[in-house]
C-alpha atoms as a PDB file:
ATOM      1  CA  UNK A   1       0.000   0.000   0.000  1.00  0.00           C
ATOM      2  CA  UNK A   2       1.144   3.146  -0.947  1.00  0.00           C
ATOM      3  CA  UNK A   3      -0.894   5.580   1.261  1.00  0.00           C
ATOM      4  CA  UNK A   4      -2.783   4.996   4.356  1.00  0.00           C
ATOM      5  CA  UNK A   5      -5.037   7.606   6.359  1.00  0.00           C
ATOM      6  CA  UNK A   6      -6.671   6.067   9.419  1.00  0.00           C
ATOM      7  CA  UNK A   7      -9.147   8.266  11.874  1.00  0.00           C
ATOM      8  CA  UNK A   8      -7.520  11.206  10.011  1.00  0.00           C
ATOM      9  CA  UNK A   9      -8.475  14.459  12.213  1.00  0.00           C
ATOM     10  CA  UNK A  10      -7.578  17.650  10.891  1.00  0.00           C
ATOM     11  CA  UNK A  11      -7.700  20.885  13.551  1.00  0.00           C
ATOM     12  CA  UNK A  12      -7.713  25.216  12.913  1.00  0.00           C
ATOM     13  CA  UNK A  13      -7.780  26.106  16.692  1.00  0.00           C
ATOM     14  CA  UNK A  14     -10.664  24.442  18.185  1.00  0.00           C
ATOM     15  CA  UNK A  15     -12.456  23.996  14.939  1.00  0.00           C
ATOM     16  CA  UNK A  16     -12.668  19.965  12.920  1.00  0.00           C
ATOM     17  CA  UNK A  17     -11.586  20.553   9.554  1.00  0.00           C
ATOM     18  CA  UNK A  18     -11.558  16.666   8.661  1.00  0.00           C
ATOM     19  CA  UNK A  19     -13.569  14.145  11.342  1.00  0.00           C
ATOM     20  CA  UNK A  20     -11.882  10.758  11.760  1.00  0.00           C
ATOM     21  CA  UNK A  21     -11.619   9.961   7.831  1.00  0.00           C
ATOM     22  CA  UNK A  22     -10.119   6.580   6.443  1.00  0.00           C
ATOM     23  CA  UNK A  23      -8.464   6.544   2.939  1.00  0.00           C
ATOM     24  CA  UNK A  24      -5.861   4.332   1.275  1.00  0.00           C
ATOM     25  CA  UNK A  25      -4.361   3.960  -2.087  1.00  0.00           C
ATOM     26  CA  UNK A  26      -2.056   1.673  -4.319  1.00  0.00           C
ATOM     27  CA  UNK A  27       1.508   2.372  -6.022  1.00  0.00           C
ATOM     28  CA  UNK A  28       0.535   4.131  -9.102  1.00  0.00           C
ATOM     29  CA  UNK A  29      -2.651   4.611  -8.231  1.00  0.00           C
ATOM     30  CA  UNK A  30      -4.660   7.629  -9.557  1.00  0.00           C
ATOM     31  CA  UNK A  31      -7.718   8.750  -6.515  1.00  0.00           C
ATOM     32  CA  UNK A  32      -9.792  11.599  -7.303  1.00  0.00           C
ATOM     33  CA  UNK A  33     -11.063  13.619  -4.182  1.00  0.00           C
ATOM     34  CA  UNK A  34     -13.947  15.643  -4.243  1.00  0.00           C
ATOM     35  CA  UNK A  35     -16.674  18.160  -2.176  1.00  0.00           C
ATOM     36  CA  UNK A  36     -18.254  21.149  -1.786  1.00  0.00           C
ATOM     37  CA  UNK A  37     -15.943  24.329  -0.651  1.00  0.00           C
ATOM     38  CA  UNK A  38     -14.941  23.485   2.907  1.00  0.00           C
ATOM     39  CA  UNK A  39     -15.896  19.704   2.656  1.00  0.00           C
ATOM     40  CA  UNK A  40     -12.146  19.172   3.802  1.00  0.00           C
ATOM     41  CA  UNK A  41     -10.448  18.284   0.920  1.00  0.00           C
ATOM     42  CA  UNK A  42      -7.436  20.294   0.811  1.00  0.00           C
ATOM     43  CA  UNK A  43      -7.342  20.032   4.988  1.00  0.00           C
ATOM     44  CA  UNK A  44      -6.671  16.572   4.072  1.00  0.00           C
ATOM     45  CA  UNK A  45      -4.212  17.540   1.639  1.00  0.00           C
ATOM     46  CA  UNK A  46      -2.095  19.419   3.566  1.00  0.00           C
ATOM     47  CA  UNK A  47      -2.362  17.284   6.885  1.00  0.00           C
ATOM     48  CA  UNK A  48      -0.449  14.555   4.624  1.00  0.00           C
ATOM     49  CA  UNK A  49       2.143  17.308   3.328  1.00  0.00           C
ATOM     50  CA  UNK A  50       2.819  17.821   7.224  1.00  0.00           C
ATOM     51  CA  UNK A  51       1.650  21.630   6.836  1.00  0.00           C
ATOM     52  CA  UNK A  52      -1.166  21.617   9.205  1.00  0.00           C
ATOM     53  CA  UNK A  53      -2.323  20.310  12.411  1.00  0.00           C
ATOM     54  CA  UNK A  54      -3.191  16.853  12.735  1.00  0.00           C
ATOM     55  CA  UNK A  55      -4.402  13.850  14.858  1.00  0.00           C
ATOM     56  CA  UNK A  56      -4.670  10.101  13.298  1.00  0.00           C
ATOM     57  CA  UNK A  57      -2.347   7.729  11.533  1.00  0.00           C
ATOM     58  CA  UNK A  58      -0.579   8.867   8.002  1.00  0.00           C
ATOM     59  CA  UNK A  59       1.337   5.939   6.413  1.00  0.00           C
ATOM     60  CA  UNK A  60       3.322   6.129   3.965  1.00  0.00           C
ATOM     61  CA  UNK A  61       5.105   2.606   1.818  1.00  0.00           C
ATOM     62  CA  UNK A  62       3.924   1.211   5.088  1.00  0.00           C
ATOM     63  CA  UNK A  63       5.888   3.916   7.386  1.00  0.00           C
ATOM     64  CA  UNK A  64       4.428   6.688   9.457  1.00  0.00           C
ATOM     65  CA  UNK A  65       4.938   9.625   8.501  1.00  0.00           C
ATOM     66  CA  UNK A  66       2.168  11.758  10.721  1.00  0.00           C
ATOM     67  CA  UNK A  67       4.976  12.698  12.970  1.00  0.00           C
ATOM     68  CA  UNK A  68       7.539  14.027  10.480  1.00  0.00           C
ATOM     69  CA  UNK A  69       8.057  17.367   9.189  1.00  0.00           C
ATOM     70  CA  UNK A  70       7.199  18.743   6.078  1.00  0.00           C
ATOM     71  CA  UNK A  71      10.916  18.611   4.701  1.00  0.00           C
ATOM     72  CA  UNK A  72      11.238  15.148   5.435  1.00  0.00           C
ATOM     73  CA  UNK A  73       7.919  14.163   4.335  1.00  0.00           C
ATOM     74  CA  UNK A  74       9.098  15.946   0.413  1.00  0.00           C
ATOM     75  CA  UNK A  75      12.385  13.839   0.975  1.00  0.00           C
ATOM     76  CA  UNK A  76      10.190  10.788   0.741  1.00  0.00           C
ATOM     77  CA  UNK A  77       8.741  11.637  -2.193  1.00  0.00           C
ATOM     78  CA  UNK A  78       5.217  13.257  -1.074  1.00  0.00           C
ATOM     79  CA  UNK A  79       4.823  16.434  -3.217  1.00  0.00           C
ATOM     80  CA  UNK A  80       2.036  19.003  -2.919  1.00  0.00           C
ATOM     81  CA  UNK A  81       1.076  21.236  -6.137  1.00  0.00           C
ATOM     82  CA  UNK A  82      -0.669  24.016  -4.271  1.00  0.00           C
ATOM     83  CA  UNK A  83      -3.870  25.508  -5.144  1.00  0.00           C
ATOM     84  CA  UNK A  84      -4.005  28.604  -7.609  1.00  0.00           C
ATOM     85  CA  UNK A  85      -0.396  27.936  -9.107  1.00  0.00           C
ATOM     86  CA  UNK A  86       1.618  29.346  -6.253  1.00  0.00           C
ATOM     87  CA  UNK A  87       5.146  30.201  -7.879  1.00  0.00           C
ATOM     88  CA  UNK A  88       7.952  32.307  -7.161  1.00  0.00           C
ATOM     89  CA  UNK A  89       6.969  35.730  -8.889  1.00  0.00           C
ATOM     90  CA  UNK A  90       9.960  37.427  -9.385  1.00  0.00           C
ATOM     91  CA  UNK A  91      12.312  34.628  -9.848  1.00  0.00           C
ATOM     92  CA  UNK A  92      12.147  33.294 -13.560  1.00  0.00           C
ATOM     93  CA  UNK A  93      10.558  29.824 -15.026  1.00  0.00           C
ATOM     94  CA  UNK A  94      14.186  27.937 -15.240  1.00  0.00           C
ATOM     95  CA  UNK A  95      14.952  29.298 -11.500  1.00  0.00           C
ATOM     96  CA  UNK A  96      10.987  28.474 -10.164  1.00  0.00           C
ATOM     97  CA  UNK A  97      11.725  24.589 -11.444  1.00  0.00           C
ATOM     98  CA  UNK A  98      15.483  24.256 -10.214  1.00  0.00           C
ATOM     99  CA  UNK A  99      13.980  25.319  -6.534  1.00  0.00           C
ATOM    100  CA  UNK A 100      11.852  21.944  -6.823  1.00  0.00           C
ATOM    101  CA  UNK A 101      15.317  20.384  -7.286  1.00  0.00           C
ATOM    102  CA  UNK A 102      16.625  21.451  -4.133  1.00  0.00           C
ATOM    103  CA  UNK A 103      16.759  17.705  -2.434  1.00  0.00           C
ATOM    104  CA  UNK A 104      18.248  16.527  -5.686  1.00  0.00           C
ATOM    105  CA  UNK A 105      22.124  16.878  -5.547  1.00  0.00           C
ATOM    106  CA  UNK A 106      23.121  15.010  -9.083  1.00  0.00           C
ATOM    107  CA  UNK A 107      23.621  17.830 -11.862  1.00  0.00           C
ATOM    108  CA  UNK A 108      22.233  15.309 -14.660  1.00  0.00           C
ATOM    109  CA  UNK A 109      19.233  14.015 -12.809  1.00  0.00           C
ATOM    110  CA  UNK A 110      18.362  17.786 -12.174  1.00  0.00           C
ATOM    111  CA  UNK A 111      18.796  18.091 -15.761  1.00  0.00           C
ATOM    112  CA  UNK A 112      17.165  15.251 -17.016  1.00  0.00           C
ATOM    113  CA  UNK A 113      14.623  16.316 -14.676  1.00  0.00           C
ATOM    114  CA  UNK A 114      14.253  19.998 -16.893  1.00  0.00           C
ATOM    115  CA  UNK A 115      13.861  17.594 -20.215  1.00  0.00           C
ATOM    116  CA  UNK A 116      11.314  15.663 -18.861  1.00  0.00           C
ATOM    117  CA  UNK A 117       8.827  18.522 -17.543  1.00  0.00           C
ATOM    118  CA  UNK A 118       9.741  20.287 -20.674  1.00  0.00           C
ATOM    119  CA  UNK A 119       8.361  17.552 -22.694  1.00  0.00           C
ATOM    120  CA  UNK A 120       5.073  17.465 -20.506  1.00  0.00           C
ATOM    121  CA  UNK A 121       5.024  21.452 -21.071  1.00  0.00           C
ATOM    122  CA  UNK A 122       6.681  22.953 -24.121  1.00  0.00           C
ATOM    123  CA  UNK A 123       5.585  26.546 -23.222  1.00  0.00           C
ATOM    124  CA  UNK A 124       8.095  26.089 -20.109  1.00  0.00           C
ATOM    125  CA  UNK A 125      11.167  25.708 -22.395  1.00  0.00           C
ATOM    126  CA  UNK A 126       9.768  28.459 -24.223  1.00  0.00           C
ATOM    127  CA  UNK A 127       9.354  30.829 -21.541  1.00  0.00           C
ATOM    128  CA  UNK A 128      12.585  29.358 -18.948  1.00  0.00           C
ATOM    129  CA  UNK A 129      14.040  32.989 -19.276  1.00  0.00           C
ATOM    130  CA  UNK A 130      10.461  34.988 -17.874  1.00  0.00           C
ATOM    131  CA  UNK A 131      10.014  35.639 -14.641  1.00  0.00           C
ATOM    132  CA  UNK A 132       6.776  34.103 -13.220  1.00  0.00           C
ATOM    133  CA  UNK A 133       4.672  36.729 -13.131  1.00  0.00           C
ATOM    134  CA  UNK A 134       4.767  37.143 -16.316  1.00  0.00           C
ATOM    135  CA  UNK A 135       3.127  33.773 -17.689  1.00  0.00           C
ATOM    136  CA  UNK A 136      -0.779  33.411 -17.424  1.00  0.00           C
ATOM    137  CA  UNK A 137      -2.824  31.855 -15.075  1.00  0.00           C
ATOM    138  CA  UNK A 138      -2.358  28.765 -16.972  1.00  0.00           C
ATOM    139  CA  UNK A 139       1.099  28.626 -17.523  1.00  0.00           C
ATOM    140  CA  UNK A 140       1.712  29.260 -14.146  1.00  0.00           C
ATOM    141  CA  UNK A 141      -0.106  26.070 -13.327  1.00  0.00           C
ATOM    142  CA  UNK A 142       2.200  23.932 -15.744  1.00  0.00           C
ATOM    143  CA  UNK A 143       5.070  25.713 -13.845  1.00  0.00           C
ATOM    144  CA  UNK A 144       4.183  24.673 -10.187  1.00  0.00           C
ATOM    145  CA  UNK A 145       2.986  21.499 -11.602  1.00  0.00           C
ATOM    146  CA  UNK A 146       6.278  20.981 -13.459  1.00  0.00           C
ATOM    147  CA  UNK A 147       8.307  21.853 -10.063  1.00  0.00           C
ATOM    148  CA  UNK A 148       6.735  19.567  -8.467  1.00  0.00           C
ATOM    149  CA  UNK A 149       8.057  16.826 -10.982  1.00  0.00           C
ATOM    150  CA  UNK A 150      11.560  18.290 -10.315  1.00  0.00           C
ATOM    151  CA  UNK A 151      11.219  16.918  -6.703  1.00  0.00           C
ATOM    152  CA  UNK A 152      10.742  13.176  -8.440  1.00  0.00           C
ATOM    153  CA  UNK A 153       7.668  12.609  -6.977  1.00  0.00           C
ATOM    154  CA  UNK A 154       6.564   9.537  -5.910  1.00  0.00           C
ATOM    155  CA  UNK A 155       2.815  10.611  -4.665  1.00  0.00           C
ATOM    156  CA  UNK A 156       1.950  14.046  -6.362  1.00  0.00           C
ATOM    157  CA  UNK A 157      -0.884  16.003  -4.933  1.00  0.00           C
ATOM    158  CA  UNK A 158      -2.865  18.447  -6.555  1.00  0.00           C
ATOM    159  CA  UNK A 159      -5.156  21.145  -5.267  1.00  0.00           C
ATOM    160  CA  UNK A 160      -7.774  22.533  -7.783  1.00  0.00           C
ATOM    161  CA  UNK A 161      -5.037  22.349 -10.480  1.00  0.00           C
ATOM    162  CA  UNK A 162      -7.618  23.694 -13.189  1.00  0.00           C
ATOM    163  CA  UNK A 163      -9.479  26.562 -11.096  1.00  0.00           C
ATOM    164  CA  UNK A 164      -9.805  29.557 -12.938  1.00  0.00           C
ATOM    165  CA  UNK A 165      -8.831  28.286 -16.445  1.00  0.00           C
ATOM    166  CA  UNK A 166     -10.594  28.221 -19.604  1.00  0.00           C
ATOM    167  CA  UNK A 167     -12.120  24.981 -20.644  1.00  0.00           C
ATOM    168  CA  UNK A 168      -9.294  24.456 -23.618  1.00  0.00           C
ATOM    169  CA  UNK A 169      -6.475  24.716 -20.703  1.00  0.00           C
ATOM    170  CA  UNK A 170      -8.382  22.523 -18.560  1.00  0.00           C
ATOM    171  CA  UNK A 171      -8.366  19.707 -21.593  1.00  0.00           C
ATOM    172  CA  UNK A 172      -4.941  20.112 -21.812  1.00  0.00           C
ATOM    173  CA  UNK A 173      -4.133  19.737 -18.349  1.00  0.00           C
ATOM    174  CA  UNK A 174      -6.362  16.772 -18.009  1.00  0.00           C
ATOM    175  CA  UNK A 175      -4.245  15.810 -20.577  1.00  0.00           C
ATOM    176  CA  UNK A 176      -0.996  15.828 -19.107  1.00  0.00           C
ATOM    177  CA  UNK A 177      -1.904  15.011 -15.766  1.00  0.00           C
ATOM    178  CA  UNK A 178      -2.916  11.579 -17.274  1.00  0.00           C
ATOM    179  CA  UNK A 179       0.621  11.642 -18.920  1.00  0.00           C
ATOM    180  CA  UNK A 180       2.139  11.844 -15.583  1.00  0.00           C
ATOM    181  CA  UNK A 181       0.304   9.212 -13.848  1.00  0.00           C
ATOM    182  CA  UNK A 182       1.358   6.964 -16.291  1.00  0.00           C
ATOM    183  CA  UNK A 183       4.671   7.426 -16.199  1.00  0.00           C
ATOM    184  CA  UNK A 184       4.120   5.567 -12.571  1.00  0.00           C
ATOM    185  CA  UNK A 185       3.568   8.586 -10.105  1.00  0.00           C
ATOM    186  CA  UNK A 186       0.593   8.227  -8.036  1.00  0.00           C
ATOM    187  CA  UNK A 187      -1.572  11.291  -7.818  1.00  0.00           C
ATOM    188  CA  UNK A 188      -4.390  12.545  -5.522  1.00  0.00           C
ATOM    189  CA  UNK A 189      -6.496  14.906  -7.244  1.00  0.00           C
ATOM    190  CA  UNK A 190      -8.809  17.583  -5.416  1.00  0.00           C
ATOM    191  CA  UNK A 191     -10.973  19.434  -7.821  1.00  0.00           C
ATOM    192  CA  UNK A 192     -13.895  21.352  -8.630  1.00  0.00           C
ATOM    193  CA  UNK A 193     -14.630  19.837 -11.858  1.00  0.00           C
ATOM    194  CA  UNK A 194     -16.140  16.471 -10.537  1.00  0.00           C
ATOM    195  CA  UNK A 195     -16.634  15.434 -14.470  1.00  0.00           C
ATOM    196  CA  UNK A 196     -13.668  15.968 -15.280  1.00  0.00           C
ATOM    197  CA  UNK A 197     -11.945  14.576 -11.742  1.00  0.00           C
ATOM    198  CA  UNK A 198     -13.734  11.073 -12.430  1.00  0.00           C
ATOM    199  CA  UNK A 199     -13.139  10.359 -15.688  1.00  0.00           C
ATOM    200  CA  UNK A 200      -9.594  10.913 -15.104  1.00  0.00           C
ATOM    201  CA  UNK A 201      -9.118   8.940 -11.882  1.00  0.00           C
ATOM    202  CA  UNK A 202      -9.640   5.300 -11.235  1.00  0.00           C
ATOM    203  CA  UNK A 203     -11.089   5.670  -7.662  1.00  0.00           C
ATOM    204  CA  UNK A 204     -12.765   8.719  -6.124  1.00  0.00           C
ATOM    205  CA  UNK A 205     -13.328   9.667  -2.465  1.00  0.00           C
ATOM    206  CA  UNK A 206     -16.696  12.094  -1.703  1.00  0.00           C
ATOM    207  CA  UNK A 207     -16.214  14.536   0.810  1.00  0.00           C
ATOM    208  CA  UNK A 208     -18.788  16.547   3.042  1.00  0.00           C
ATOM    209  CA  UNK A 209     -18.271  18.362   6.324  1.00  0.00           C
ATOM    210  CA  UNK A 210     -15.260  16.645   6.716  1.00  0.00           C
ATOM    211  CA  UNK A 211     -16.330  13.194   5.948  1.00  0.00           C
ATOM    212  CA  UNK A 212     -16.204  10.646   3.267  1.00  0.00           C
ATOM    213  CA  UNK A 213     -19.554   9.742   2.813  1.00  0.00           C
ATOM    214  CA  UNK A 214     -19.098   8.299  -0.594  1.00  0.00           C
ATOM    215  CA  UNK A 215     -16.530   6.019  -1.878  1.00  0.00           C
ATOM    216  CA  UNK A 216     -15.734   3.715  -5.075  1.00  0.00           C
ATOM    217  CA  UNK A 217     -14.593   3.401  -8.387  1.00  0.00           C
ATOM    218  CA  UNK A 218     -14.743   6.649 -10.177  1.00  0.00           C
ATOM    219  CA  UNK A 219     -17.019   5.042 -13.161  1.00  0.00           C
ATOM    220  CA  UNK A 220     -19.356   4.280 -10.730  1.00  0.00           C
ATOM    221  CA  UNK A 221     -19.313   7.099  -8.910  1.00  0.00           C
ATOM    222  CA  UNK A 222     -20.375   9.394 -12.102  1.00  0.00           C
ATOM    223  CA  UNK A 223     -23.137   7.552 -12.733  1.00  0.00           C
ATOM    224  CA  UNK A 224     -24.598   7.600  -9.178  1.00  0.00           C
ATOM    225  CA  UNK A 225     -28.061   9.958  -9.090  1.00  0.00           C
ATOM    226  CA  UNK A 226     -26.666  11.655  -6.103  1.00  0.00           C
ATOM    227  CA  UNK A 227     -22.927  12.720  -7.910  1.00  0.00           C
ATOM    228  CA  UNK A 228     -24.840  13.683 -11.042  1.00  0.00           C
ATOM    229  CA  UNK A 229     -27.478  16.007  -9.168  1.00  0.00           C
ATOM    230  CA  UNK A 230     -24.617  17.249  -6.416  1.00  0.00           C
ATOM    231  CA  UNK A 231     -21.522  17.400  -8.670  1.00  0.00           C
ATOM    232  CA  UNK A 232     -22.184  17.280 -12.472  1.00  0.00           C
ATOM    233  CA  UNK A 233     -24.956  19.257 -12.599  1.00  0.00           C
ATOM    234  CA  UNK A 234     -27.787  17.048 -13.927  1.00  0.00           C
END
């Protein structure tokens, strides 16, 4: 097992975020997660990144890893794309993806690493001299999704990787993201777009008020009344 979450409590002062949620997933696995705004997704998200407080078990290749630090849980190979496409502004594309290299010390993996996110994103290679805040919202995406891959991720997870872009970037992230999880990364998806989330995924986790109320493969799921009239809008 890859990833294990067991009575997973997630905490912002005194309030429950998450409430004693169980989740697991396979080596290569691809698990979609999704919710209504505050369901708990992301909570969840971050609690296995390390970057919030949390209560439960967190397992990791059959290690814990609930009591480790965020560093050490990136060593490891959990990697967190953060929602909105968080990059470093003023630093350019080239520099944004050699800081997700920082825990890799060989010069040709690092560069190996370049080629290969450059062949998920050609607009990278195109842009490595920009700084960051120059790219659109899309680009930007590909860029903190392509420093992520610099970190050789073994467990990717994304946050809303496709809010606020046009339906014709969305295709084309969809697109890659599939890419990626077949070149053996595992990825945990959170997202909006529930269609989109499902058909993607092989497994898919429902989330409300901090629960999972719903849970099984994600061709199922999409056909359920209760997805289509919650989630997909029909």
């Amino acid at each position: 097992m890859l990833l294990t979450l067991v009575n997973l409590k997630v905490f912002y002062d005194k309030v429950e975020a998450v409430n004693g949620i169980d989740l697991s997933m396979e080596e290569g696995e691809f698990i979609t997660v999704i919710g209504a705004n505050g369901a708990g997704k992301t909570s969840t998200l971050n609690a296995i990144s390390g970057l919030t407080r949390r209560e439960g078990e967190i397992s990791f290749r059959g290690e814990r890893i609930d009591m480790l630090p965020p560093p050490k849980i990136a060593a490891r190979g959990v990697i967190q794309v953060p929602e909105g496409g968080k990059v470093f502004p003023q630093l350019s594309v080239l520099d944004n993806l050699n800081m997700g290299a920082y825990l890799v010390k060989d010069k040709r993996e690092i560069a190996e690493g370049l080629e290969r996110v450059f062949s998920f994103f050609p607009v990278l290679k195109e842009r490595s001299a920009q700084r960051a805040d120059s790219l659109s919202g899309g680009e930007r995406q590909m860029l903190a999704t392509g420093r992520a891959l610099m970190a050789k991720p073994v467990l990717l997870l994304m946050d809303e990787p496709t809010l606020g872009l046009s339906p014709l970037l969305c295709q084309r992230l969809a697109q890659q993201i599939t890419s990626i999880n077949r070149e053996g990364i595992a990825i945990v998806l959170v997202e909006q777009n529930a269609r989109m989330a499902l058909k993607l995924s092989s497994r898919g986790y429902v989330f409300e008020r901090g629960r999972i109320v719903i849970e099984g493969n994600s061709g199922d799921l999409i056909q359920m009344d209760k997805i289509k009239k919650a989630y997909l809008g029909i």
